[in-house]
Protein backbone atom coordinates (compact mmCIF):
# COMPACT_ATOMS: atom_id res chain seq x y z
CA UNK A 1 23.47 50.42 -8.25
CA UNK A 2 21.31 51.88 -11.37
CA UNK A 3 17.87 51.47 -11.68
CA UNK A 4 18.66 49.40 -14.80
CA UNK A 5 20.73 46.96 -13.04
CA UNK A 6 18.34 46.83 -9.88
CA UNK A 7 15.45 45.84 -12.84
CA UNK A 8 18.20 43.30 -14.56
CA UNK A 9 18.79 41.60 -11.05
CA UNK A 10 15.39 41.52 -10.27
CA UNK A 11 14.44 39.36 -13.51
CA UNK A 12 17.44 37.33 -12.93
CA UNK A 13 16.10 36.56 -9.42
CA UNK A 14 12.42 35.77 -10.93
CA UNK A 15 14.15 33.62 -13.71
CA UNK A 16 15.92 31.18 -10.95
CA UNK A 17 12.87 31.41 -8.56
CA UNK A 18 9.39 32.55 -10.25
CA UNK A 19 7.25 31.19 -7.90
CA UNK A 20 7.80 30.17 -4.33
CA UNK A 21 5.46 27.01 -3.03
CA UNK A 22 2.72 28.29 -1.13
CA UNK A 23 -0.57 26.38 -0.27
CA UNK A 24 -4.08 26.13 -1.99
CA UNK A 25 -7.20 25.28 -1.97
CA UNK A 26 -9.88 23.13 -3.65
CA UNK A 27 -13.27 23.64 -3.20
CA UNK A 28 -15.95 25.66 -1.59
CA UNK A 29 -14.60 26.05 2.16
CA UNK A 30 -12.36 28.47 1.16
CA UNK A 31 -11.82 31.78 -1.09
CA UNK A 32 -9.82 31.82 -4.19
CA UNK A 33 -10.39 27.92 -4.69
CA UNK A 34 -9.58 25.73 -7.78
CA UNK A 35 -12.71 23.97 -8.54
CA UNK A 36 -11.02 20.30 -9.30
CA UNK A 37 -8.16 18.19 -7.16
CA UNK A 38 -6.77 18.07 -11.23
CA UNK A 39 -7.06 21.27 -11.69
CA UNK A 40 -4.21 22.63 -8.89
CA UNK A 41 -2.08 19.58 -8.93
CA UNK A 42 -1.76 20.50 -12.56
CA UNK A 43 -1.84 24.49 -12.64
CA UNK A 44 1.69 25.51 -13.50
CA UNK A 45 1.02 28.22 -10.85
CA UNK A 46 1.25 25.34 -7.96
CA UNK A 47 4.72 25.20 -8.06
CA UNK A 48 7.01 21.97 -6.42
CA UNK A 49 6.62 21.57 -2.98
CA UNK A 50 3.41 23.24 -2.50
CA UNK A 51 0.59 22.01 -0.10
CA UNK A 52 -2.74 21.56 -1.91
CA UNK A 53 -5.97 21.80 0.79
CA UNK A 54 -9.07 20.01 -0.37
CA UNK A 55 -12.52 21.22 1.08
CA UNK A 56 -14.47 17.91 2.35
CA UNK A 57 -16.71 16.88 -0.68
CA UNK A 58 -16.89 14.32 -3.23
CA UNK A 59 -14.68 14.52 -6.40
CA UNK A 60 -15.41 12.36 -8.95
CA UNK A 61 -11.99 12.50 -11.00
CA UNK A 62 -8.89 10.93 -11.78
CA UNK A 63 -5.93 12.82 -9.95
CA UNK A 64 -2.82 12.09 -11.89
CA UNK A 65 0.24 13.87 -9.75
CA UNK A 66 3.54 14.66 -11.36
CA UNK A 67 5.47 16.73 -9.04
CA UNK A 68 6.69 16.63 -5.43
CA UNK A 69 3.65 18.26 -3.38
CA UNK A 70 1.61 17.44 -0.46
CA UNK A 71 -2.19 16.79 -0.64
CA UNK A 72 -4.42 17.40 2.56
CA UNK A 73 -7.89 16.81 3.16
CA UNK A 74 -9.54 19.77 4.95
CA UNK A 75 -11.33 18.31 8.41
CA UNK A 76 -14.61 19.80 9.27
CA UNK A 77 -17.64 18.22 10.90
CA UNK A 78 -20.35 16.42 8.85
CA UNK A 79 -20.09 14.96 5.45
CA UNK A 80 -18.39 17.65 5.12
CA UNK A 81 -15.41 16.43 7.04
CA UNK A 82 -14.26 13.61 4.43
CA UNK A 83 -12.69 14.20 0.87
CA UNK A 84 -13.61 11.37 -1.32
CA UNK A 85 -11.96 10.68 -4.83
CA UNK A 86 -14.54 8.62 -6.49
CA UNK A 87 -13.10 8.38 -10.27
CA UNK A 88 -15.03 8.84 -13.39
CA UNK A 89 -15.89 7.35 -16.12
CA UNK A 90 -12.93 8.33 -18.59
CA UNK A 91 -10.15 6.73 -16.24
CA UNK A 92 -6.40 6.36 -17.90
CA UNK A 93 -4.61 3.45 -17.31
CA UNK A 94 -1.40 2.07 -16.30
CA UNK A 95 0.72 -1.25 -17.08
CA UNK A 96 2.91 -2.06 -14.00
CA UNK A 97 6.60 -2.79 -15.39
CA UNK A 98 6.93 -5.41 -12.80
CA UNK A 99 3.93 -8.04 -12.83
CA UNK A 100 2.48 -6.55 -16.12
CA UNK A 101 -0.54 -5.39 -14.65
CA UNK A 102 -3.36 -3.34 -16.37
CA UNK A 103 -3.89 -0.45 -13.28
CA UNK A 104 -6.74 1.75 -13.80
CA UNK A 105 -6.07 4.33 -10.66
CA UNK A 106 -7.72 6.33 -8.89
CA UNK A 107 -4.75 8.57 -7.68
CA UNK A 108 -2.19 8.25 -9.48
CA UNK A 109 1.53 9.19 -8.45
CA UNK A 110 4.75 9.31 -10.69
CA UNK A 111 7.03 11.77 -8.64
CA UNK A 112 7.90 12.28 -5.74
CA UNK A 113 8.25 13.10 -2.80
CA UNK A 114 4.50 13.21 -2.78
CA UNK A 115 2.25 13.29 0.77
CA UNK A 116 -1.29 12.09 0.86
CA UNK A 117 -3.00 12.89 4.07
CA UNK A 118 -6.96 12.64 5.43
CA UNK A 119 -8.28 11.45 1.91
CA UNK A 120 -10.62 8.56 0.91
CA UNK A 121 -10.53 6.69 -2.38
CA UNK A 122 -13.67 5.14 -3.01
CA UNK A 123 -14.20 2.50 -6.18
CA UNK A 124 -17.83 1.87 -5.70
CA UNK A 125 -18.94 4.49 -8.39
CA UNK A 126 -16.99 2.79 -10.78
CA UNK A 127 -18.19 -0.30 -13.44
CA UNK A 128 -15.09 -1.94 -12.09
CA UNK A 129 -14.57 -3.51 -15.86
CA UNK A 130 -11.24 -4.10 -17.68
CA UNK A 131 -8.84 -3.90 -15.87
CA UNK A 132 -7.66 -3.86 -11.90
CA UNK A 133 -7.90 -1.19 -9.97
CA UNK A 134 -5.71 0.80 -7.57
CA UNK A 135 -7.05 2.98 -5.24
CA UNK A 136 -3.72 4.79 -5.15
CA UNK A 137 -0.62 3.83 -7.46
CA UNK A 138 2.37 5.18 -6.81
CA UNK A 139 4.12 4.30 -9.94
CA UNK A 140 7.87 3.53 -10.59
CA UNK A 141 9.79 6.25 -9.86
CA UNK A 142 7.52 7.88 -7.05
CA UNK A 143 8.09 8.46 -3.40
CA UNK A 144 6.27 9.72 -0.63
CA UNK A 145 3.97 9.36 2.69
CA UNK A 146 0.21 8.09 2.72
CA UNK A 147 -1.17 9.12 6.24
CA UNK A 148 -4.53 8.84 7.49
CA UNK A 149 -6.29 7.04 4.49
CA UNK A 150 -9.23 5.31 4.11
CA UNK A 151 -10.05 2.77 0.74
CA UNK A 152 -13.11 1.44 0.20
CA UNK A 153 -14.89 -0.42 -2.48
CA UNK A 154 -15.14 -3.59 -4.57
CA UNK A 155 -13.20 -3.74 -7.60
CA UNK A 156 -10.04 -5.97 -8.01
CA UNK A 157 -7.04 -4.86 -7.44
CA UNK A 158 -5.49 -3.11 -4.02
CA UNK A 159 -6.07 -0.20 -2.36
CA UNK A 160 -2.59 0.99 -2.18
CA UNK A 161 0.04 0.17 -4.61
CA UNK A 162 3.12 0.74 -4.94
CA UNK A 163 6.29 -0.07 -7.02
CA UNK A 164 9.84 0.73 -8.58
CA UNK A 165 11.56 -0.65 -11.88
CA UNK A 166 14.64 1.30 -12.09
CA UNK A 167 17.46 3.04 -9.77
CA UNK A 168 17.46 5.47 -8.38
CA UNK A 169 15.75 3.38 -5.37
CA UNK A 170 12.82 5.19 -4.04
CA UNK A 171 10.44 5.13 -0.34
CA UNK A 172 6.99 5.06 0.12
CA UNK A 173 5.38 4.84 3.58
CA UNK A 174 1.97 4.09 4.42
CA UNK A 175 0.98 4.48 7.99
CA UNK A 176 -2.55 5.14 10.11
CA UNK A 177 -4.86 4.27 7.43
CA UNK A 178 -7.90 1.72 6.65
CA UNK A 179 -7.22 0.00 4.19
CA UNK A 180 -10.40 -2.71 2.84
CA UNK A 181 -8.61 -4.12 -0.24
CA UNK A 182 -4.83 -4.80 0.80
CA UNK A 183 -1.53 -3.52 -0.26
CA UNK A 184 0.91 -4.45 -3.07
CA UNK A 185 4.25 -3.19 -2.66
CA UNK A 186 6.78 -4.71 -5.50
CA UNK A 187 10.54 -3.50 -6.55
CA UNK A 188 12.43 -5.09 -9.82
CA UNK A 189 14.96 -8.02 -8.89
CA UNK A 190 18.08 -7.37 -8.07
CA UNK A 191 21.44 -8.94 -7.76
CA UNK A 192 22.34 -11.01 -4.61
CA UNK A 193 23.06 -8.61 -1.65
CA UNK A 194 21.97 -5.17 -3.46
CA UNK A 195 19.80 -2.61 -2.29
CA UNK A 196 16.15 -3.31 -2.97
CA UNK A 197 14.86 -0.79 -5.71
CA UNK A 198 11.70 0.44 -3.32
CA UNK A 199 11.75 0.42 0.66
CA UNK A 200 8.38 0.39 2.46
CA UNK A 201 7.58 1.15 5.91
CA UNK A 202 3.80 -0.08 6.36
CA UNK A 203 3.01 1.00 9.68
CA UNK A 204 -0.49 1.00 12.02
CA UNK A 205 -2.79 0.00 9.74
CA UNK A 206 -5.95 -1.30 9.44
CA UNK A 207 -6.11 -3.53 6.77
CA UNK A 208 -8.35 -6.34 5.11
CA UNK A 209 -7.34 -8.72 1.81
CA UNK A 210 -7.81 -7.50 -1.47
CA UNK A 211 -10.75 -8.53 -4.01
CA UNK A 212 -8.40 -10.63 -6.45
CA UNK A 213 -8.47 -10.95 -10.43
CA UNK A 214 -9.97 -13.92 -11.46
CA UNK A 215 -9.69 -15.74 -8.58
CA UNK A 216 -10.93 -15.99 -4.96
CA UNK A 217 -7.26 -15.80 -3.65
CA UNK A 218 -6.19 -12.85 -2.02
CA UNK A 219 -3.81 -11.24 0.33
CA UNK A 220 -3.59 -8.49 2.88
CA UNK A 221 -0.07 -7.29 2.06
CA UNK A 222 1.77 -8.71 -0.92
CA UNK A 223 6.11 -8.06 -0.79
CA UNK A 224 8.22 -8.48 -3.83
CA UNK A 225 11.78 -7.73 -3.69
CA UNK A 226 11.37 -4.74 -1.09
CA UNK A 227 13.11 -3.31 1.80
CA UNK A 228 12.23 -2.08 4.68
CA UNK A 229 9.04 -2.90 7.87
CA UNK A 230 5.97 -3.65 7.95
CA UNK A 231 4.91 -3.77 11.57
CA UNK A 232 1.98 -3.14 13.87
CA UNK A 233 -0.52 -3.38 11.62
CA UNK A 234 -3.87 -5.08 11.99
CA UNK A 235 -4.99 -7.46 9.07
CA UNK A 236 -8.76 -9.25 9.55
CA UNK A 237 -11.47 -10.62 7.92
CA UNK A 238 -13.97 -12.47 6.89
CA UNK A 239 -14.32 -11.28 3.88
CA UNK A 240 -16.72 -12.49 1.27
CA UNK A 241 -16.94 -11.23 -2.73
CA UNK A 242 -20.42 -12.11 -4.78
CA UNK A 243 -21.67 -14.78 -2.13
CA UNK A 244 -18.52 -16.75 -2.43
CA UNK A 245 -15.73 -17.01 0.84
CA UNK A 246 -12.26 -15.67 -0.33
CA UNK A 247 -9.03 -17.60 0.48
CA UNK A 248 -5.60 -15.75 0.74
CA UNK A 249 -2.76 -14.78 3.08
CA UNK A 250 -2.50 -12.41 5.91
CA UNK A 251 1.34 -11.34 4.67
CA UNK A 252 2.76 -12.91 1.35
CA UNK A 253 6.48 -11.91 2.00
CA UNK A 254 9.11 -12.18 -1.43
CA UNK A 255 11.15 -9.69 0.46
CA UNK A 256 14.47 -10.86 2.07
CA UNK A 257 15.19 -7.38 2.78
CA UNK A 258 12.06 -6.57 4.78
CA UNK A 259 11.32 -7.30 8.28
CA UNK A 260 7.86 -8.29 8.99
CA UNK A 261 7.54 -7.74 12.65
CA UNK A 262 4.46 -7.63 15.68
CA UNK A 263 1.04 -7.34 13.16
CA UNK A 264 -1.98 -9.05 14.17
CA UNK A 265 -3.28 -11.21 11.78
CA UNK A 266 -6.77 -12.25 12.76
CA UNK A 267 -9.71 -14.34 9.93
CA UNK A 268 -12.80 -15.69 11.10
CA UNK A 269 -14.47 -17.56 7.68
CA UNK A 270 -18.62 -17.49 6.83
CA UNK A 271 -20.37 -20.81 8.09
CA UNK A 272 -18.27 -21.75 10.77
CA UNK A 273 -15.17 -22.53 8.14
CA UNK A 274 -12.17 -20.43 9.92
CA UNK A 275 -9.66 -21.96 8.25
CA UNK A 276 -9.92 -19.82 4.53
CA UNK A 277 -6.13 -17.94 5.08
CA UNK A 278 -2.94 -18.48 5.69
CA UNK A 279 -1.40 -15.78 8.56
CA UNK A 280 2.07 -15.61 6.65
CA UNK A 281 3.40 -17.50 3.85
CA UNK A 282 6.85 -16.83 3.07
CA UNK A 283 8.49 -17.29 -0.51
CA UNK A 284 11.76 -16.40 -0.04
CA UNK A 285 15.21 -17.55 1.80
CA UNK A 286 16.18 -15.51 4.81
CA UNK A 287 12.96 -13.57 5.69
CA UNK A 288 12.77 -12.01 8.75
CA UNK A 289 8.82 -12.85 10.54
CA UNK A 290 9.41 -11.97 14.31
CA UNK A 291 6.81 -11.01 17.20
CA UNK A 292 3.56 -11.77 14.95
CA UNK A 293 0.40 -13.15 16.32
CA UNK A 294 -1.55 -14.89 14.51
CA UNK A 295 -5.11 -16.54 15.02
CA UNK A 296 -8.23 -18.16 12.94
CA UNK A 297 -5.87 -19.78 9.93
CA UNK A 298 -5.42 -22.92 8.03
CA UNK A 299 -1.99 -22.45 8.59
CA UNK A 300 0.05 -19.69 11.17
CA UNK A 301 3.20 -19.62 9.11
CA UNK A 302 3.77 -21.43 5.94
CA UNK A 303 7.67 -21.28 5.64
CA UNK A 304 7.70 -23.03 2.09
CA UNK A 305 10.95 -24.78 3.21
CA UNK A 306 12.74 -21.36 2.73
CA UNK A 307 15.63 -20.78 5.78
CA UNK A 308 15.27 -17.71 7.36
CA UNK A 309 14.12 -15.85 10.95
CA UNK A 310 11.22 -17.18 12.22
CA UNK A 311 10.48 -16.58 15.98
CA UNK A 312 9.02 -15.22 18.49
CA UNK A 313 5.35 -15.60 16.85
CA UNK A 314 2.26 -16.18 18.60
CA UNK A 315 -0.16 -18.79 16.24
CA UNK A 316 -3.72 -19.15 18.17
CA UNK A 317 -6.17 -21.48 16.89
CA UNK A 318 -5.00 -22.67 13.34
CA UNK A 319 -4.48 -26.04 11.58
CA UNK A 320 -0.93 -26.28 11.98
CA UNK A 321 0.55 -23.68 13.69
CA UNK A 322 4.11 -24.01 10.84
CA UNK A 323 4.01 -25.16 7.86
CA UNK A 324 7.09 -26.84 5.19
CA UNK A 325 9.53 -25.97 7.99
CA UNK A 326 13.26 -26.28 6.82
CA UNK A 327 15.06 -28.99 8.47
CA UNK A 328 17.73 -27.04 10.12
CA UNK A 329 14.78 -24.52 11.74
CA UNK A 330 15.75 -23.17 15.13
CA UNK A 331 13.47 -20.63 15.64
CA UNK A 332 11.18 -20.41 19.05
CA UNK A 333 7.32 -19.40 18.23
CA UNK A 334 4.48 -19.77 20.72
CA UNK A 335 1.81 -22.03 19.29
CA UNK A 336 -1.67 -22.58 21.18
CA UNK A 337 -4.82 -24.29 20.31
CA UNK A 338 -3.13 -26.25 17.39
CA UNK A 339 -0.73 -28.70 16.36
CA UNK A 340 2.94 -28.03 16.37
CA UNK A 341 4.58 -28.97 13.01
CA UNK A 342 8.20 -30.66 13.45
CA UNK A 343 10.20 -29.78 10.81
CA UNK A 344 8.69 -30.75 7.41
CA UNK A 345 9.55 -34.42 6.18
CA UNK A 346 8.89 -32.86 2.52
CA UNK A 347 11.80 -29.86 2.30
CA UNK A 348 14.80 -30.82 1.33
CA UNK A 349 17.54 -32.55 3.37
CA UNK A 350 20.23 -29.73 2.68
């Protein structure tokens, strides 16, 4: 072959691949470093699929993400050790397409597949004015795995959120992190018996109800019109915003096509008033809320006369262990230290 055509299939070759992913670094703990998250999720020189390291530190930025690559905090010892995304003061905002909800996040995710591992999100630096915040959004459209997080802060809003609007249908999972101001995970409604828009699989969490807008009602994990688990994770309080006790619900499940399956739900309230959360409330017909235990509520499980698969539950300690119970319930549940609601004389006879 000529030296012309070796040069010719050389720039081809570049053309169709001209740059492979590769990993970087932000920060001081290593040479060669970007000096912002924002600047190497943005750099056209970190190409799809790359790995982006981030020295421990604190980062006060907005990290907007708009192409499949995976995000790691660095471990060290010390302060060191922990990579905390604070925000600043010139934050962008979102509007969610399915609740209309002004998001101002902190991370902020519209591709995907996108991987978020050993990072902290932390609203406390921020005036927590105007609108709600998420301490990571990924937006319609995104995908992706959120491992090892920790959220902290105060503002309203969640600490993980997560939604999709419009095919094609998208994942996100969330697994082994702290989470202090719940999860929202939402899809767009679809026709009886089609695929939910986003599938979630919330998994080994630790996580405690979210600081609500306006209101002193909040809940752990909120499901709308999802697929997939949510299982084994831990959701607790008290918790307590500006002096006053919050109400809420351990699990607020509008998902028919999520299973809901062996988390402990667990709320102890301020002045010897336990009784501030429901464990489960479920808004929707054939929900699946199996192997739960449940302890410290007004109310275990609040079926809202909605058929579906309740069993197996373990309610501790609670007002009334079932609540609005369909007439044509069957399901078993364990229920100790409280009273046992019969079928509910207020849902409907059919």
């Amino acid at each position: 072959m000529s030296l012309r055509k070796l040069c010719l299939f050389a720039v081809v070759l570049f053309a169709v691949y001209p740059l492979r992913a590769a990993t970087y670094y932000v920060g001081t703990c290593h040479a060669n470093s970007f000096a912002t998250i924002s600047d190497a999720v943005n750099s056209s020189t970190v190409t799809p699929g790359s790995t982006v390291k981030i020295c421990g530190g604190q980062y006060f930025e907005q990290v907007i993400i708009s192409k499949p690559l995976t995000l790691e905090g660095v471990l060290g010892s010390g302060a060191d050790g922990q990579v905390l995304i604070a925000g600043n003061g010139a934050m962008q905002t979102a509007v969610s397409p399915i609740s209309n909800t002004l998001l101002t996040p902190i991370v902020w995710v519209t591709a995907g597949p996108v991987t978020l591992q050993d990072i902290t999100v932390d609203d406390d630096f921020l005036s927590c004015t105007g609108a709600e915040y998420a301490g990571i959004y990924y937006a319609s459209g995104a995908s992706g795995t959120l491992n090892r997080i920790a959220a902290q802060g105060a503002c309203t809003g969640a600490s993980i959120w997560a939604e999709n609007a419009t095919s094609p249908a998208t994942k996100v999972t969330i697994e082994n992190s702290y989470l202090n101001n719940g999860v929202v995970a939402m899809g767009a409604v679809q026709a009886a018996g089609a695929t939910p828009l986003l599938a979630v699989d919330i998994t080994i969490n630790q996580i405690s109800p979210n600081v609500p807008f306006g209101s002193n009602l909040g809940n752990g994990i909120y499901l709308y019109e999802v697929g997939g688990t949510v299982s084994n994770n831990s959701i607790f309080g008290p918790k307590q915003q500006g002096g006053v006790n919050l109400k809420g619900v351990g699990i607020w499940d509008e998902a028919a096509g999520v299973t809901v399956s062996s988390n402990t739900i667990m709320f102890i309230g301020y002045d010897n008033q336990p009784f501030n959360f429901y464990g489960i409330a479920v808004a929707e017909d054939n929900v699946t809320i199996k192997a739960n235990k449940i302890s410290g509520v007004l109310y275990g499980i609040d079926m809202g006369c909605h058929p579906g698969t309740v069993t197996a539950n373990t309610i501790n300690l609670s007002a009334s262990g079932l609540l609005s119970v369909p007439r044509t319930f069957t399901g078993v549940n364990s229920v100790f230290n409280s009273p046992v609601t019969t079928p509910a004389s207020d849902c409907p006879t059919d």
